[in-house]
Protein backbone atom coordinates (compact mmCIF):
# COMPACT_ATOMS: atom_id res chain seq x y z
CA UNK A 1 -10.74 1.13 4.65
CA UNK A 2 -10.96 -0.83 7.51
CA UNK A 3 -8.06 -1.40 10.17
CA UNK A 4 -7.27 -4.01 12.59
CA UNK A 5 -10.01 -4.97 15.21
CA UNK A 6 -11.05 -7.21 17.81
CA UNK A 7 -12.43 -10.85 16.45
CA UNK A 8 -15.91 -11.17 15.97
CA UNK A 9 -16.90 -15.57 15.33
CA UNK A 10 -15.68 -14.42 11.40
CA UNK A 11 -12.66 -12.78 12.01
CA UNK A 12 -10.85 -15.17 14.31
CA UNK A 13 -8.78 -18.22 12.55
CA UNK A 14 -10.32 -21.74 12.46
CA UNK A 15 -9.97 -25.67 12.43
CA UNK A 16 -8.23 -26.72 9.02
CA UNK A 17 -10.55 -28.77 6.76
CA UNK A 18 -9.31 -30.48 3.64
CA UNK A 19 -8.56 -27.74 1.01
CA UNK A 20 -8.57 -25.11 3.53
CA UNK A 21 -4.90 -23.52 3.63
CA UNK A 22 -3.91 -22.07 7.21
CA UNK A 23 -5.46 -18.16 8.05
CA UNK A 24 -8.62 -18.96 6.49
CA UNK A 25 -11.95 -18.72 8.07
CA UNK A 26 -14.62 -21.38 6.76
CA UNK A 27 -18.34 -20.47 7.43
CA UNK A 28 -19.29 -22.50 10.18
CA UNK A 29 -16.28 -24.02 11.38
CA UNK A 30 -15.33 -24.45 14.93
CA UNK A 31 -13.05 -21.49 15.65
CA UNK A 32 -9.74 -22.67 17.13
CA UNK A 33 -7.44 -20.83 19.58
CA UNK A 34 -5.17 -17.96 17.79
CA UNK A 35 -1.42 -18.40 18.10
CA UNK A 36 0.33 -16.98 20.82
CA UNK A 37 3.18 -14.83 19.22
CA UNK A 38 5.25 -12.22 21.09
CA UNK A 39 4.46 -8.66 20.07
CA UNK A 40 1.05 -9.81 17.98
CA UNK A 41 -2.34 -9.20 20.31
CA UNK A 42 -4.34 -12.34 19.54
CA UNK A 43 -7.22 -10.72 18.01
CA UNK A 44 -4.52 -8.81 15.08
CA UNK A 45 -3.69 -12.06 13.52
CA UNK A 46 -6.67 -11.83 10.66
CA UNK A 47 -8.82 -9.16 9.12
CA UNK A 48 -11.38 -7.61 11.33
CA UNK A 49 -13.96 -8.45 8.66
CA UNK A 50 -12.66 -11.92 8.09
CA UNK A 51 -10.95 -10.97 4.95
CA UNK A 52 -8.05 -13.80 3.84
CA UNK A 53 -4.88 -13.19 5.07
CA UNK A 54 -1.82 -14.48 3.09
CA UNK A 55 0.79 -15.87 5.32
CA UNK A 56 4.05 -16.44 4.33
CA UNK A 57 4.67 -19.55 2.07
CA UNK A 58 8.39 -19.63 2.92
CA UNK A 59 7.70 -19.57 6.83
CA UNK A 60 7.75 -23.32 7.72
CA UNK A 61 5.29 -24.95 9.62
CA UNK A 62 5.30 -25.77 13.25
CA UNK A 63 2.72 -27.71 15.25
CA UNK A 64 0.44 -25.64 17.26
CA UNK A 65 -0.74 -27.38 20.38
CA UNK A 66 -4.46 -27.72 19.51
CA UNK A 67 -3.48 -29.42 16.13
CA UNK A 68 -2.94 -26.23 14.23
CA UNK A 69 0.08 -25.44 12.50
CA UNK A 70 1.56 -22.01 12.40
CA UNK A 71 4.65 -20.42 10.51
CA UNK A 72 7.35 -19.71 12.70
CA UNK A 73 7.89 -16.56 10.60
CA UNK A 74 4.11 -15.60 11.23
CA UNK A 75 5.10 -11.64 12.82
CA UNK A 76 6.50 -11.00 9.03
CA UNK A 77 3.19 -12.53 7.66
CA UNK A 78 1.15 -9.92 9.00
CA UNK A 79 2.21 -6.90 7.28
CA UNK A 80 0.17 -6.00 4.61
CA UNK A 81 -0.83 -3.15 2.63
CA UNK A 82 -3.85 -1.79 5.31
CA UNK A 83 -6.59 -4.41 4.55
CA UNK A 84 -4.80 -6.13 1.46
CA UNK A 85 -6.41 -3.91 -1.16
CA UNK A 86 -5.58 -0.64 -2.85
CA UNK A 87 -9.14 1.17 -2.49
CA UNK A 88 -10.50 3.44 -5.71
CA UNK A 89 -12.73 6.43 -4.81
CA UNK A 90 -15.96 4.79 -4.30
CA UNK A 91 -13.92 2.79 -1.13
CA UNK A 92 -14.95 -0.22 -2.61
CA UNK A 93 -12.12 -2.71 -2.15
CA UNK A 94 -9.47 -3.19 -5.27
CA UNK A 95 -7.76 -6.67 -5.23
CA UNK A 96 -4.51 -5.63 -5.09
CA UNK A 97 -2.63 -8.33 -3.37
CA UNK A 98 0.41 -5.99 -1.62
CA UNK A 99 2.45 -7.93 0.62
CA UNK A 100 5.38 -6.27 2.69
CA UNK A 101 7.29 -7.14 5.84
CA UNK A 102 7.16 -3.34 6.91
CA UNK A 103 6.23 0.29 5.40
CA UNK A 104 9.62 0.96 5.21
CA UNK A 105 11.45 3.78 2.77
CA UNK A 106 12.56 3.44 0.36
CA UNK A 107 9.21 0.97 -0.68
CA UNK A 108 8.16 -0.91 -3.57
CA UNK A 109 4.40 -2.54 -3.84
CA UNK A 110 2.63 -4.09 -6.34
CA UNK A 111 -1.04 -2.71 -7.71
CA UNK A 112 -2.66 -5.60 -8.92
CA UNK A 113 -4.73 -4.89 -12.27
CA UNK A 114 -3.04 -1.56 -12.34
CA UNK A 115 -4.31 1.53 -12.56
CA UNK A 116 -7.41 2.91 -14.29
CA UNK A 117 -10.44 5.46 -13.86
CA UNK A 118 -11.99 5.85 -10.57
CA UNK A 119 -9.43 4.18 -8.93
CA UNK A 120 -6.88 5.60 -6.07
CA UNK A 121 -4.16 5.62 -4.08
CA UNK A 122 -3.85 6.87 -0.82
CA UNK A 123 -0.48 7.80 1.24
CA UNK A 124 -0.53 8.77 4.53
CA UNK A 125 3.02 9.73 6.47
CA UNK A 126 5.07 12.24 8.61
CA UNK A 127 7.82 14.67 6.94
CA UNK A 128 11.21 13.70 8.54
CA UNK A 129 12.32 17.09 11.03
CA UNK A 130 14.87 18.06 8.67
CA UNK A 131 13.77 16.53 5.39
CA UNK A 132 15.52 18.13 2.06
CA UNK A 133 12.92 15.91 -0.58
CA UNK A 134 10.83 12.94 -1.09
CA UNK A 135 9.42 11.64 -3.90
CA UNK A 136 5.99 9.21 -4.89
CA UNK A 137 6.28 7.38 -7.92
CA UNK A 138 3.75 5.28 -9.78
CA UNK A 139 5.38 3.25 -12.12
CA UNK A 140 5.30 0.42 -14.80
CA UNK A 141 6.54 -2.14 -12.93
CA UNK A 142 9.55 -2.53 -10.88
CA UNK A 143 12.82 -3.39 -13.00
CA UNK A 144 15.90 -1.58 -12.61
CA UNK A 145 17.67 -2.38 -15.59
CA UNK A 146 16.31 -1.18 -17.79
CA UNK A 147 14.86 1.11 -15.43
CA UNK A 148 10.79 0.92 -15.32
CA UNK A 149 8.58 3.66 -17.11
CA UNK A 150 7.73 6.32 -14.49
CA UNK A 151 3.88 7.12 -15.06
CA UNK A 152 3.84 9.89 -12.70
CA UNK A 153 6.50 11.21 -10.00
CA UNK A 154 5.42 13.84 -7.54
CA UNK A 155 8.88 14.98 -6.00
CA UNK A 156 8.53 17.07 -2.77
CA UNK A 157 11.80 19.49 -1.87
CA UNK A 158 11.98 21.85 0.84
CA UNK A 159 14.81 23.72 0.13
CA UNK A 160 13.16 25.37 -2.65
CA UNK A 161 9.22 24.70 -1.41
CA UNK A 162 8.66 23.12 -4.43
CA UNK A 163 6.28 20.08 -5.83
CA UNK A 164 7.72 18.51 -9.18
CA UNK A 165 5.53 16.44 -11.38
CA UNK A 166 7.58 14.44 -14.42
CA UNK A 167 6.99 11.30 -16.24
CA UNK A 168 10.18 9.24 -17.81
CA UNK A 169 9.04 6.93 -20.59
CA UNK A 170 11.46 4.62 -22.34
CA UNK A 171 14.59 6.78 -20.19
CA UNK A 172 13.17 9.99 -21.47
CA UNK A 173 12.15 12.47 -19.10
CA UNK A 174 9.08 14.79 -20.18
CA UNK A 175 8.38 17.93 -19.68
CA UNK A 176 8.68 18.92 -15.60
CA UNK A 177 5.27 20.67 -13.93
CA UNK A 178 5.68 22.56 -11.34
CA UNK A 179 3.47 24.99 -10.57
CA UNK A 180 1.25 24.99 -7.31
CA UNK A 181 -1.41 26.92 -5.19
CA UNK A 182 0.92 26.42 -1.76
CA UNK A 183 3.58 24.41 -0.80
CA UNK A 184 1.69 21.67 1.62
CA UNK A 185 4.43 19.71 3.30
CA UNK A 186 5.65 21.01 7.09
CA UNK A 187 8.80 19.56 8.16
CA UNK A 188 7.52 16.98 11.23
CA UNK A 189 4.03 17.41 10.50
CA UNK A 190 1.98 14.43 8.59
CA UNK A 191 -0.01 14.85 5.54
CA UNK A 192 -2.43 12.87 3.45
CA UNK A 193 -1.67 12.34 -0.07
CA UNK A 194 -4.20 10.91 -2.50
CA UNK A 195 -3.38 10.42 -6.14
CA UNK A 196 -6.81 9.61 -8.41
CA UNK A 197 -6.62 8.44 -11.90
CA UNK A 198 -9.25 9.89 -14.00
CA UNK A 199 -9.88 9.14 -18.01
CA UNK A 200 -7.71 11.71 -19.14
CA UNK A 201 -5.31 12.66 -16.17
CA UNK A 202 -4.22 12.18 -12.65
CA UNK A 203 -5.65 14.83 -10.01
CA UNK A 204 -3.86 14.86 -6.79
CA UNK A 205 -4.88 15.83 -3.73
CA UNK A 206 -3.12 16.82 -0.47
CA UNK A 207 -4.82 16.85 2.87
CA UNK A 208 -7.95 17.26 0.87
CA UNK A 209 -7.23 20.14 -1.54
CA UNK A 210 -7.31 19.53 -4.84
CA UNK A 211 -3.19 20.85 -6.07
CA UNK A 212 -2.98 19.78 -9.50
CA UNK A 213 -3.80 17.57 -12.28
CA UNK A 214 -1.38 15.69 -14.45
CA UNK A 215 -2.14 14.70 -18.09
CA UNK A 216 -1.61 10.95 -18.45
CA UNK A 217 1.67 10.65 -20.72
CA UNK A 218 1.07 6.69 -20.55
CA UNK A 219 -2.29 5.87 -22.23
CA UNK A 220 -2.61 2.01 -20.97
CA UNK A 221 -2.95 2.50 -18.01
CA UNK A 222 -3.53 -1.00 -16.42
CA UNK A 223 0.46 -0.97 -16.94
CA UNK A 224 1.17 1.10 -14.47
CA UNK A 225 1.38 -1.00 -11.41
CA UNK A 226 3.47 -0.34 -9.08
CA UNK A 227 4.19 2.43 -5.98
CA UNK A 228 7.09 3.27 -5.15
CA UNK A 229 8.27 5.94 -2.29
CA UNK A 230 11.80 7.45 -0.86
CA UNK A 231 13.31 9.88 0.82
CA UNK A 232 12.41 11.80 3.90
CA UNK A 233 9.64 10.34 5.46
CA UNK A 234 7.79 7.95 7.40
CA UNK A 235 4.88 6.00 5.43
CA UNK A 236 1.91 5.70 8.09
CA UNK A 237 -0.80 4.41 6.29
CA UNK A 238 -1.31 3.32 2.13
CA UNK A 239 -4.56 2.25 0.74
C-alpha cells in the first residue's frame, strides 16, 4: 500500500477539460497550481501514484485564482481509507471506495464487493493506556435496526487477557471461540492486525503470527461488507 508522497507530473491536480470532474489528473494536461489550504502540504492533496481522489460532492465550489475551482470543505475530502482501496494478500489494489472524514472510534467503512478468498484486511492502531476491551467486526452491512449480521467479531479484553471470536446471524449469537497461543495486545503499545478470508475460514493474524482461524458461519461471502471498530484504541492505519 502506498502512502502519501511528494507530486511527481502524475500525481499533482490539473487544468479541467470538458468531462473531467475536479481532482483528476488527465494524461497530458497542463498541471495547474494545487490549492493552498491551511494544514494540507500542497503535494498531499492527490495520490502519490496519481490514483483518483473523490472529493466531497456536498463541499461547494469556490473559484480558485488560476480558474480552478476547489471545495471549500476540501480538508474533509482528503481522508480516505490509506490509498482508497482495501488491499487482498497479493497487495494488489481492491476497489473498495472507503470514504471517511477521520479514523475515528467507534468507525464504520464500507468494503466494496465484499469479502471473498484471497482478500484482506489490515488494521493497524495503539491500545489506549488503560484500555478494558475493543472489538473488530466485519459485518453484513451497516443497519442498526434490525441490527446487521456479524460475520466475524474479534473482541479484545484485558481484564481477563482474553481474545473472543463470535458470529451473530439473524440476532443469534453462535458459539464463542476463545482459545489462543498468547494474549498479543500491550496496553499503550500498537499492534498490527490482519484478518484474511480464505475458502473455508478466516485466519487472523497479529503482528505477524498466525492466532487462529475462524470457520466462516456466513457462506456468501461478498455480503459481508462492512468494518466496523470500537472501544479502546486509536486506528493508525486500515488497508
Amino acid at each position: 500500500m502506498a502512502g502519501w508522497g511528494r507530486p511527481t507530473a502524475r500525481s499533482v491536480p490539473c487544468n479541467r477539460q470538458p468531462g473531467v470532474r475536479v481532482g483528476e489528473c488527465v494524461r497530458g494536461a497542463r498541471p495547474a497550481t494545487a490549492p493552498n489550504v491551511p494544514g494540507i502540504p500542497p503535494w498531499k492533496w492527490v495520490g502519490a501514484r496519481g490514483s483518483r481522489e473523490k472529493l466531497s460532492t456536498a463541499a461547494p465550489l469556490q473559484p480558485h485564482p488560476g480558474g480552478q475551482a476547489w471545495p471549500t470543505a476540501l480538508p474533509e475530502a482528503f481522508a480516505k481509507l490509506d490509498d482508497g482501496h482495501l488491499n487482498n494478500s497479493l497487495s494488489s489494489p481492491v476497489q473498495a471506495d472507503v470514504y471517511f472524514p477521520r479514523l475515528i472510534v467507534p468507525f464504520c467503512g464500507h468494503i466494496k464487493g465484499g469479502m471473498r478468498p484471497g482478500k484482506k484486511v489490515l488494521v493497524m492502531g495503539i491500545v489506549d493506556l488503560n484500555p478494558e476491551s475493543f472489538a473488530i467486526s466485519l459485518t453484513c452491512g451497516d443497519s442498526e435496526d434490525p441490527p446487521a449480521d456479524v460475520a466475524i467479531e474479534l473482541k479484545a479484553v484485558f481484564t481477563d487477557r482474553q481474545l473472543l471470536r463470535n458470529s451473530c446471524i439473524s440476532g443469534e449469537r453462535g458459539e464463542e471461540q476463545s482459545a489462543i497461543p498468547y494474549f498479543p495486545f500491550i496496553p499503550d503499545q500498537p499492534f498490527r492486525v490482519e484478518i484474511l478470508c480464505e475458502h473455508p475460514r478466516f485466519r487472523v493474524f497479529v503482528d505477524g503470527h498466525q492466532l487462529f482461524d475462524f470457520y466462516h458461519r456466513i457462506q456468501t461471502l461478498s455480503a459481508i461488507d462492512t468494518i466496523k471498530i470500537n472501544g479502546d484504541l486509536q486506528i493508525t492505519k486500515l488497508g
